[in-house]
PDB file of N, CA and C in Angstrom:
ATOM      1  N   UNK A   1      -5.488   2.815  23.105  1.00  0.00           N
ATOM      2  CA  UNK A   1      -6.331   1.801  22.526  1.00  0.00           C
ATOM      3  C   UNK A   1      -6.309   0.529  23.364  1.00  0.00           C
ATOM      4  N   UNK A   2      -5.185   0.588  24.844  1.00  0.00           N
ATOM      5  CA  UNK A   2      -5.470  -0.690  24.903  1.00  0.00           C
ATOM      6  C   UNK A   2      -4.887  -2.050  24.700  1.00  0.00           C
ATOM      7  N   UNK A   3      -4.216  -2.083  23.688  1.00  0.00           N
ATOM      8  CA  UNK A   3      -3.505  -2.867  22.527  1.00  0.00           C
ATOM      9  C   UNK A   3      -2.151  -3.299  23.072  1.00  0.00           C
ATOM     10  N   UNK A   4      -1.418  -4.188  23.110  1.00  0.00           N
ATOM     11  CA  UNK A   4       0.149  -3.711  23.461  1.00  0.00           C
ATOM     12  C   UNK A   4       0.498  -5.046  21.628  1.00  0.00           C
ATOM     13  N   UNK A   5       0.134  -5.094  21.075  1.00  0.00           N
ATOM     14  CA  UNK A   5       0.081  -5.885  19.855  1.00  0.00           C
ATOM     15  C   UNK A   5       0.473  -5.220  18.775  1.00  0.00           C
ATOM     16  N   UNK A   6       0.540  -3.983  19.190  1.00  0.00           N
ATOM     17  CA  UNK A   6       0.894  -2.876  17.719  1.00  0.00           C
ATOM     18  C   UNK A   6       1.725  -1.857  18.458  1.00  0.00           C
ATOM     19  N   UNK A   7       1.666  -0.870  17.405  1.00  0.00           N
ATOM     20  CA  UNK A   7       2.338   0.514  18.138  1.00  0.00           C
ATOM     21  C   UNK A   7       3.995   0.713  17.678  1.00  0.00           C
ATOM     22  N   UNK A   8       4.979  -0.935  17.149  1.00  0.00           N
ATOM     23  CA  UNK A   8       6.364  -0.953  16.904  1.00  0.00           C
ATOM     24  C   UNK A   8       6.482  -2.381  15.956  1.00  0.00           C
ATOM     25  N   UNK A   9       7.788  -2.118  15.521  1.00  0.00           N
ATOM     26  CA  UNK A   9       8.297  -3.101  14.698  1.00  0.00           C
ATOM     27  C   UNK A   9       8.820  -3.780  15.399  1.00  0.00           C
ATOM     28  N   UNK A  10       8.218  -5.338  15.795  1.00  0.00           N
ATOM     29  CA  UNK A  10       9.572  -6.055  16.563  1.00  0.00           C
ATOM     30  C   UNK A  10       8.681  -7.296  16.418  1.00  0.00           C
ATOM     31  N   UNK A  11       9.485  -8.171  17.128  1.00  0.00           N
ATOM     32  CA  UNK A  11       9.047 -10.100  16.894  1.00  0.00           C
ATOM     33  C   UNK A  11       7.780  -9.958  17.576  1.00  0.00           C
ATOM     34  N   UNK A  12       6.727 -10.576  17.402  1.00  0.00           N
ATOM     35  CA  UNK A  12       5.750 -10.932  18.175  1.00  0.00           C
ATOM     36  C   UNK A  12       4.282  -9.791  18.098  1.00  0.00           C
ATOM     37  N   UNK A  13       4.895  -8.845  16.967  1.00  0.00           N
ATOM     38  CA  UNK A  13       3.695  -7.465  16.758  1.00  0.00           C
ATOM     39  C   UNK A  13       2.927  -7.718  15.567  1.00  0.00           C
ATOM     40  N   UNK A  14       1.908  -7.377  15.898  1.00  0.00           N
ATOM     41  CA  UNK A  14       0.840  -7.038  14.371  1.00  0.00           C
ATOM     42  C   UNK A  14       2.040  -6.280  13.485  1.00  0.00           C
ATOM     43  N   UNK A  15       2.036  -6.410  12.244  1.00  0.00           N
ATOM     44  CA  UNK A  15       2.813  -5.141  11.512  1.00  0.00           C
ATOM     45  C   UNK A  15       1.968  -5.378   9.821  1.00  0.00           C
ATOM     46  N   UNK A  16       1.555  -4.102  10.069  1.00  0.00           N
ATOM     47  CA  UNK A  16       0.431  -3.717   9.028  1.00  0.00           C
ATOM     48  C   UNK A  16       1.488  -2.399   8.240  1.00  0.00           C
ATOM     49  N   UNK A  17       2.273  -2.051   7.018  1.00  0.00           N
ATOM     50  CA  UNK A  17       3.171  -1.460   6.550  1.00  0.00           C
ATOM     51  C   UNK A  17       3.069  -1.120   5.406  1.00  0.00           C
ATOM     52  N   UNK A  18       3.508   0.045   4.797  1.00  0.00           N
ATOM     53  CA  UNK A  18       3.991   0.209   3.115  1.00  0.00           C
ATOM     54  C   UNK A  18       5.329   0.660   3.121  1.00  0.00           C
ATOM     55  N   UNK A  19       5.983   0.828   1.692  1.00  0.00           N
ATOM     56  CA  UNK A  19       7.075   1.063   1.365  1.00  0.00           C
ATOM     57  C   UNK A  19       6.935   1.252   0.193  1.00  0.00           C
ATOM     58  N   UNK A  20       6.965   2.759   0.061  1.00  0.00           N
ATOM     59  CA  UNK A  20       7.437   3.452  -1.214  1.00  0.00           C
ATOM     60  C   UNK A  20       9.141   3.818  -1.648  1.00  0.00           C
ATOM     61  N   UNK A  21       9.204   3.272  -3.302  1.00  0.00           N
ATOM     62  CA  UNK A  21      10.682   4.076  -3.611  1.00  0.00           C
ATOM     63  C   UNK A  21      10.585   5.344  -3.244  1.00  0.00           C
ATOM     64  N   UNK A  22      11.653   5.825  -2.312  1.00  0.00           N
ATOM     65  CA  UNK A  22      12.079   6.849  -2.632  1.00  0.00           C
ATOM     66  C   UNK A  22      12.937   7.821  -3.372  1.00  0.00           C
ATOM     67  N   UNK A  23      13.472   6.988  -4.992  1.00  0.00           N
ATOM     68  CA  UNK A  23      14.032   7.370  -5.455  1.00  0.00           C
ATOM     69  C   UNK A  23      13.651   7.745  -6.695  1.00  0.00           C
ATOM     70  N   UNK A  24      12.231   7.666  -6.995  1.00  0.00           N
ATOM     71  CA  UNK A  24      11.391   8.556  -7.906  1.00  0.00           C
ATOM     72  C   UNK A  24      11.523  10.085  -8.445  1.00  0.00           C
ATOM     73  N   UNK A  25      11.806  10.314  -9.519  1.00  0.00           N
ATOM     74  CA  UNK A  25      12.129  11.737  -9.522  1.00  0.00           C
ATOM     75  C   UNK A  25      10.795  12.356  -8.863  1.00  0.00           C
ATOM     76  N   UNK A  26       9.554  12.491  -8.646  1.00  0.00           N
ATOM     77  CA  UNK A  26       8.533  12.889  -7.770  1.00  0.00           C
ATOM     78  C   UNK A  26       9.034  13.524  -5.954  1.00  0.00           C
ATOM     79  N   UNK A  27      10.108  12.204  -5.739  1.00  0.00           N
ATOM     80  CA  UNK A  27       9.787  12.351  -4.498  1.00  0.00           C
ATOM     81  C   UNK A  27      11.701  12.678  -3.913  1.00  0.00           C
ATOM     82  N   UNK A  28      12.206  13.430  -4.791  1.00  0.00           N
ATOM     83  CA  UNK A  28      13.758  14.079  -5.032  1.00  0.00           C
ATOM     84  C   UNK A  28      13.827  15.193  -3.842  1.00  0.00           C
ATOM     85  N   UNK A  29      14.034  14.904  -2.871  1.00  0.00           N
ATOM     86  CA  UNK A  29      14.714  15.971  -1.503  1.00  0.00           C
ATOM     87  C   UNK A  29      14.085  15.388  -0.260  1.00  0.00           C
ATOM     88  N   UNK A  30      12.855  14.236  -0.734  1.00  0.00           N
ATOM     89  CA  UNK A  30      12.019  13.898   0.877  1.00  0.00           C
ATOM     90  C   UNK A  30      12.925  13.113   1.841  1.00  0.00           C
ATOM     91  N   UNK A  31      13.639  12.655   1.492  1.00  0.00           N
ATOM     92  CA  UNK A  31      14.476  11.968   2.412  1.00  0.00           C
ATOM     93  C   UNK A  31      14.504  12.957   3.549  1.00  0.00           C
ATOM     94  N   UNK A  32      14.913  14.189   3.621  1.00  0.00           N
ATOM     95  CA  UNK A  32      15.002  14.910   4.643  1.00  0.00           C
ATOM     96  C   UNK A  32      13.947  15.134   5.758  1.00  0.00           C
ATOM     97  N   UNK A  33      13.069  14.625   5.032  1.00  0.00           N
ATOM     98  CA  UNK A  33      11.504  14.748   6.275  1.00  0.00           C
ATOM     99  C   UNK A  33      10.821  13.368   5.576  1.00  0.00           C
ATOM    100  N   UNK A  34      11.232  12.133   5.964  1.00  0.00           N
ATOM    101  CA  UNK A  34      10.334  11.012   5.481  1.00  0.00           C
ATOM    102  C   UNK A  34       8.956  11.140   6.109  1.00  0.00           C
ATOM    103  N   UNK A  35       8.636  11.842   7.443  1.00  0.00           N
ATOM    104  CA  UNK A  35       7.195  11.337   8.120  1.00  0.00           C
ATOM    105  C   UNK A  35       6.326  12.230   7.402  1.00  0.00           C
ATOM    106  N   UNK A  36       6.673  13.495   6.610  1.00  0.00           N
ATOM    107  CA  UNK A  36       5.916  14.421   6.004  1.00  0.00           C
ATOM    108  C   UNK A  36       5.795  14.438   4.462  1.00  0.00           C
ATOM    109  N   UNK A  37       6.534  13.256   3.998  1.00  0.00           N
ATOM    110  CA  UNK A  37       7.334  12.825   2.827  1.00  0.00           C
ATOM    111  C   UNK A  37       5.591  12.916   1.580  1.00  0.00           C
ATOM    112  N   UNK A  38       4.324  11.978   2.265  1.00  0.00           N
ATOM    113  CA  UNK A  38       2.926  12.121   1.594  1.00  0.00           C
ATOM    114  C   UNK A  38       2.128  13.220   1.987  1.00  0.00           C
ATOM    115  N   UNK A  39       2.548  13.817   3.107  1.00  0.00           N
ATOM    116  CA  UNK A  39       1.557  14.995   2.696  1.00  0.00           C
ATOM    117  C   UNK A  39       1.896  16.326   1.925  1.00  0.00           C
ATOM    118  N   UNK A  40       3.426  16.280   1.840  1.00  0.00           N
ATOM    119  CA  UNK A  40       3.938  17.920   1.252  1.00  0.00           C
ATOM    120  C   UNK A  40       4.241  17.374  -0.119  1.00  0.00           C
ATOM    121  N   UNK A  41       4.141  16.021  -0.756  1.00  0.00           N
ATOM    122  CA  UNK A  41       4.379  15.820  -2.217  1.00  0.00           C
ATOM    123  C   UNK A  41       3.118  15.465  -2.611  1.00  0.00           C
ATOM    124  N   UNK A  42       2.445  15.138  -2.277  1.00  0.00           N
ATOM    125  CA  UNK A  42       0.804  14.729  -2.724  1.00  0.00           C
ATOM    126  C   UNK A  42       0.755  13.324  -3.333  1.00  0.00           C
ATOM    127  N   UNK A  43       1.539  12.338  -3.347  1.00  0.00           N
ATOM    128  CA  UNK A  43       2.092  11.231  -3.435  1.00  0.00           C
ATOM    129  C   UNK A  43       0.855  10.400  -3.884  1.00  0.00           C
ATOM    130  N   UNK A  44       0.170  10.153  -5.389  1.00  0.00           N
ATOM    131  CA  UNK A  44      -0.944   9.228  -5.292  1.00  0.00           C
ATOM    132  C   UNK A  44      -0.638   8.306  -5.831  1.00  0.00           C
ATOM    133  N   UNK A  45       1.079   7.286  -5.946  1.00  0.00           N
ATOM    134  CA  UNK A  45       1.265   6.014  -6.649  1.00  0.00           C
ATOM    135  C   UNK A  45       0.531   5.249  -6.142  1.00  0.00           C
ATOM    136  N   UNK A  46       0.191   3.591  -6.309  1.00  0.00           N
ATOM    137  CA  UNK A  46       0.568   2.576  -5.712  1.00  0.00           C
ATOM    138  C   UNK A  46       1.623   2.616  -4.866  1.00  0.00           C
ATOM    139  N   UNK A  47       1.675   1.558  -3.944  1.00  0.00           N
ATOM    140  CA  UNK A  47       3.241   1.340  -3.098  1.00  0.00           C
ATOM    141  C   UNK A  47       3.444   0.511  -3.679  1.00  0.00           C
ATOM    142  N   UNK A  48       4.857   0.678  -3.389  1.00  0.00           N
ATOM    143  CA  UNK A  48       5.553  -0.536  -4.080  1.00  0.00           C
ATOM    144  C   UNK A  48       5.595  -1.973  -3.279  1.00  0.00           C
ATOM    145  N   UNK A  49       5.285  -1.745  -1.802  1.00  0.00           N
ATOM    146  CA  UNK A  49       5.206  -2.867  -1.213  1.00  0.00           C
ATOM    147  C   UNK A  49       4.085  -2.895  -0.385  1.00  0.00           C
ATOM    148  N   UNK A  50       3.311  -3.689   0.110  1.00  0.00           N
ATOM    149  CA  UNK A  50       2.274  -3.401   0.803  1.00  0.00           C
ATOM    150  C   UNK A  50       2.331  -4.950   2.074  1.00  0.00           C
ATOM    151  N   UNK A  51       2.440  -4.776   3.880  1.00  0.00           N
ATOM    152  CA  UNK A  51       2.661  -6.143   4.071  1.00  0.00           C
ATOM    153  C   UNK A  51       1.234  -5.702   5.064  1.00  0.00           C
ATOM    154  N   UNK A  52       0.727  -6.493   5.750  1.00  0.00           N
ATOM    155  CA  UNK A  52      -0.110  -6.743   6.382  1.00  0.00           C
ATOM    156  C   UNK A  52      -0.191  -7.839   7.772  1.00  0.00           C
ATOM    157  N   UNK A  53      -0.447  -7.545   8.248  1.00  0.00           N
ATOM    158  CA  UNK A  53      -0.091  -8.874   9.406  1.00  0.00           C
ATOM    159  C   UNK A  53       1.099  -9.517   9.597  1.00  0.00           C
ATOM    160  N   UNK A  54       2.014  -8.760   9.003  1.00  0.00           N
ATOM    161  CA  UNK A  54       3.682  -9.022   8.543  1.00  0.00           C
ATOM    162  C   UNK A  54       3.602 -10.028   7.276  1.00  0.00           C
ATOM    163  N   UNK A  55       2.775 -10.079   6.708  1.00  0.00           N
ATOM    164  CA  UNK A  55       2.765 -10.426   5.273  1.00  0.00           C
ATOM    165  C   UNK A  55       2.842  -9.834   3.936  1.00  0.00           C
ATOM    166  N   UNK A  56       3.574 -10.443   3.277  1.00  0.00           N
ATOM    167  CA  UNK A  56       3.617  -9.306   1.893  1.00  0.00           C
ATOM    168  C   UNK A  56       2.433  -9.382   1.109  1.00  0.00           C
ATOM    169  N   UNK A  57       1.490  -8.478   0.834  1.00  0.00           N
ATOM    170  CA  UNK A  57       0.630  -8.928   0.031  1.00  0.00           C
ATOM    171  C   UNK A  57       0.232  -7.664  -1.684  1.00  0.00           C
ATOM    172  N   UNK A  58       1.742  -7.438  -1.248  1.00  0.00           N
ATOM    173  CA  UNK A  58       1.710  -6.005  -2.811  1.00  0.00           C
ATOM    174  C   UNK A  58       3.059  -6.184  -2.817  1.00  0.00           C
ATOM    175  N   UNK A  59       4.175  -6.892  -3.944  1.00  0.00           N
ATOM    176  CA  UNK A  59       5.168  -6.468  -4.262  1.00  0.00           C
ATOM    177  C   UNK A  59       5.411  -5.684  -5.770  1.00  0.00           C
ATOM    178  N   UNK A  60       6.138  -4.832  -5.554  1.00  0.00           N
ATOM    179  CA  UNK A  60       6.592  -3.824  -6.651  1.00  0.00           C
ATOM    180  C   UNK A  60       5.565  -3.525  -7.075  1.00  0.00           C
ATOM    181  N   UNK A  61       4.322  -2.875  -6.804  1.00  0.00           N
ATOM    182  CA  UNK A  61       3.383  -2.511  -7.461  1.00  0.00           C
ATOM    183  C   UNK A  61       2.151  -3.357  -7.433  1.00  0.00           C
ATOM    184  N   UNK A  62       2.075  -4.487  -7.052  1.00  0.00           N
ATOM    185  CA  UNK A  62       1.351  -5.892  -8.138  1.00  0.00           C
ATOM    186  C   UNK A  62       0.866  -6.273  -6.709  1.00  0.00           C
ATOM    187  N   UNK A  63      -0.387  -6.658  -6.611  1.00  0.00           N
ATOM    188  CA  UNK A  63      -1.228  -7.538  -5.460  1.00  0.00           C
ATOM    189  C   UNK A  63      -0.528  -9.370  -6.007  1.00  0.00           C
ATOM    190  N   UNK A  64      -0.598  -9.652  -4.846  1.00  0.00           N
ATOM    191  CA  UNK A  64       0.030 -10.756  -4.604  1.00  0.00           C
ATOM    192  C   UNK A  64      -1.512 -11.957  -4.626  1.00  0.00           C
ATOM    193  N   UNK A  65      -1.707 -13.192  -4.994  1.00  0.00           N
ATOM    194  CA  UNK A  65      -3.092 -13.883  -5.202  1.00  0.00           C
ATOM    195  C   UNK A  65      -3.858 -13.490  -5.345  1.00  0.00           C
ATOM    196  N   UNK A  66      -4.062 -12.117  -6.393  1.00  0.00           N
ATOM    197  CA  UNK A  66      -4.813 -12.735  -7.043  1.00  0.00           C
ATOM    198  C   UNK A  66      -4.801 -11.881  -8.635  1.00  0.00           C
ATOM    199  N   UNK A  67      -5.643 -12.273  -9.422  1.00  0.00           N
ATOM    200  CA  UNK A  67      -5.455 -11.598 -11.155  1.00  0.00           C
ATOM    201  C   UNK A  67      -6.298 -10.177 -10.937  1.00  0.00           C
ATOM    202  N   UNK A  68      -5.043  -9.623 -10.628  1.00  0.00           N
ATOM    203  CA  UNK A  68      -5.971  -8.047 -11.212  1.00  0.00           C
ATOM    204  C   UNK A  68      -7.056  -8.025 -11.945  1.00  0.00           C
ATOM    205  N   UNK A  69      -6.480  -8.082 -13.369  1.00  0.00           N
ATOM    206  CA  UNK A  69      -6.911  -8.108 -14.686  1.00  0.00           C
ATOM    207  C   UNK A  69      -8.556  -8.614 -14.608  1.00  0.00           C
ATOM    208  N   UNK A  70      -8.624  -9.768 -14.425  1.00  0.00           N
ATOM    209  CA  UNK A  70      -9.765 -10.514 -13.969  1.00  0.00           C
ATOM    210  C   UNK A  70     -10.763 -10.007 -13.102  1.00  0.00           C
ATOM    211  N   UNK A  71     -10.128  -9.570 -11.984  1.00  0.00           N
ATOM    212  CA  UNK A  71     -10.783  -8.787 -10.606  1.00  0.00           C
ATOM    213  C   UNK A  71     -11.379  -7.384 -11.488  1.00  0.00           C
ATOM    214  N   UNK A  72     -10.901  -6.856 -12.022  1.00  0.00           N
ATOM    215  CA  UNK A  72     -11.360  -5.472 -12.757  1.00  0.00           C
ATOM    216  C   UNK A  72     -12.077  -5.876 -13.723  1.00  0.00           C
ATOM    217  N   UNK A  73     -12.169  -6.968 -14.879  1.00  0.00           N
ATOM    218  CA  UNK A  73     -13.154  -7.801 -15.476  1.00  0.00           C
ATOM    219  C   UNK A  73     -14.196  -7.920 -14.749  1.00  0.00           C
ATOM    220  N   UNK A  74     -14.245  -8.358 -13.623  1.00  0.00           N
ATOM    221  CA  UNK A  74     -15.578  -8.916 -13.347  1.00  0.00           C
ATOM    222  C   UNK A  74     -16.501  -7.851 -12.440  1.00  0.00           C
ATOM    223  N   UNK A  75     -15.253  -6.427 -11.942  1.00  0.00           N
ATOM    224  CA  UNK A  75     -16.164  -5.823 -10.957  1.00  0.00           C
ATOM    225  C   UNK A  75     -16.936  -4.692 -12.323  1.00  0.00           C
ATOM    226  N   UNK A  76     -16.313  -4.868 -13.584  1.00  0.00           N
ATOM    227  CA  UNK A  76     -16.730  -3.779 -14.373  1.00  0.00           C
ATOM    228  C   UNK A  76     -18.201  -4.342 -14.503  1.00  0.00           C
ATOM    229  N   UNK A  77     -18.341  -5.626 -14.844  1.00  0.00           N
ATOM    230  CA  UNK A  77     -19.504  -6.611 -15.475  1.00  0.00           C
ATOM    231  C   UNK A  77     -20.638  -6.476 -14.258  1.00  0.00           C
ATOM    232  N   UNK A  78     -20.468  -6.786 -12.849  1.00  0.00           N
ATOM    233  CA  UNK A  78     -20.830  -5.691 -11.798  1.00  0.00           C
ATOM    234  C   UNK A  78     -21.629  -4.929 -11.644  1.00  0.00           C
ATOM    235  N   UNK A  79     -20.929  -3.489 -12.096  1.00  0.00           N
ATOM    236  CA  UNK A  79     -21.049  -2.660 -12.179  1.00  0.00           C
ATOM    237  C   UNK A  79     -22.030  -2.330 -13.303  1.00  0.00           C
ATOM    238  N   UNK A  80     -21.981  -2.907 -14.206  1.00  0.00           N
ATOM    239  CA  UNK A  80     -22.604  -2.696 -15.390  1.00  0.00           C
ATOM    240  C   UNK A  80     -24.208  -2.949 -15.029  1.00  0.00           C
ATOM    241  N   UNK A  81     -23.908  -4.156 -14.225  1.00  0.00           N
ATOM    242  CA  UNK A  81     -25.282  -4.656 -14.285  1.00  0.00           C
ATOM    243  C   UNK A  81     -26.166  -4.088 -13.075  1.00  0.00           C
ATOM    244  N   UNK A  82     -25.255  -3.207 -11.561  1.00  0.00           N
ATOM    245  CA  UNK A  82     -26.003  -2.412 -11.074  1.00  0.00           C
ATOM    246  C   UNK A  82     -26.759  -0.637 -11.788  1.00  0.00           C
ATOM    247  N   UNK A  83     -25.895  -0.679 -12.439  1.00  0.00           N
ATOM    248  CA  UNK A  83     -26.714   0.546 -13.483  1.00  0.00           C
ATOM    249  C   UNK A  83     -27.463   0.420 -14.851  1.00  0.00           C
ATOM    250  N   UNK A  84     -28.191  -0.788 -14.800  1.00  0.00           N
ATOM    251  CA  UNK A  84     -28.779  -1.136 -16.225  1.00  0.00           C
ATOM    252  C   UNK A  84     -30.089  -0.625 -15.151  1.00  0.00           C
TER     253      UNK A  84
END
């Protein structure tokens, strides 16, 4: 790609990341193969962490700025009003 900005974890890199528990009864033996860990369990939680640009922007589940709740309020209202 070109890039030397990505590709590893270290000072000075893009780092775009998740982090799932792995201590979910779901996901009980993956430790042994973490890189195959979502495709041989079929894994469709949320993550528990989500960072972006080395920013956190999903802890434990939960988007970080801004109201869910609200955001799903208003895309339903939306929605509503592209299918009337």
């Amino acid at each position: 790609m070109g890039r030397d900005d990505i590709g590893e974890l270290s000072v000075g890199k893009a780092a775009d990341f998740f982090a799932i528990d792995s201590e979910s009864l779901e996901l009980v033996g993956t430790f042994n193969d973490p890189a195959g860990l979502l495709a041989t369990t079929g894994y469709s939680k949320p993550a528990d962490y989500v960072f972006v640009g080395g920013k956190i922007i999903c802890e434990k589940g939960v988007l970080k700025g801004i109201d869910e709740e609200e955001t799903a309020r208003e895309a339903n209202k939306k929605v509503k009003e592209l299918i009337k």
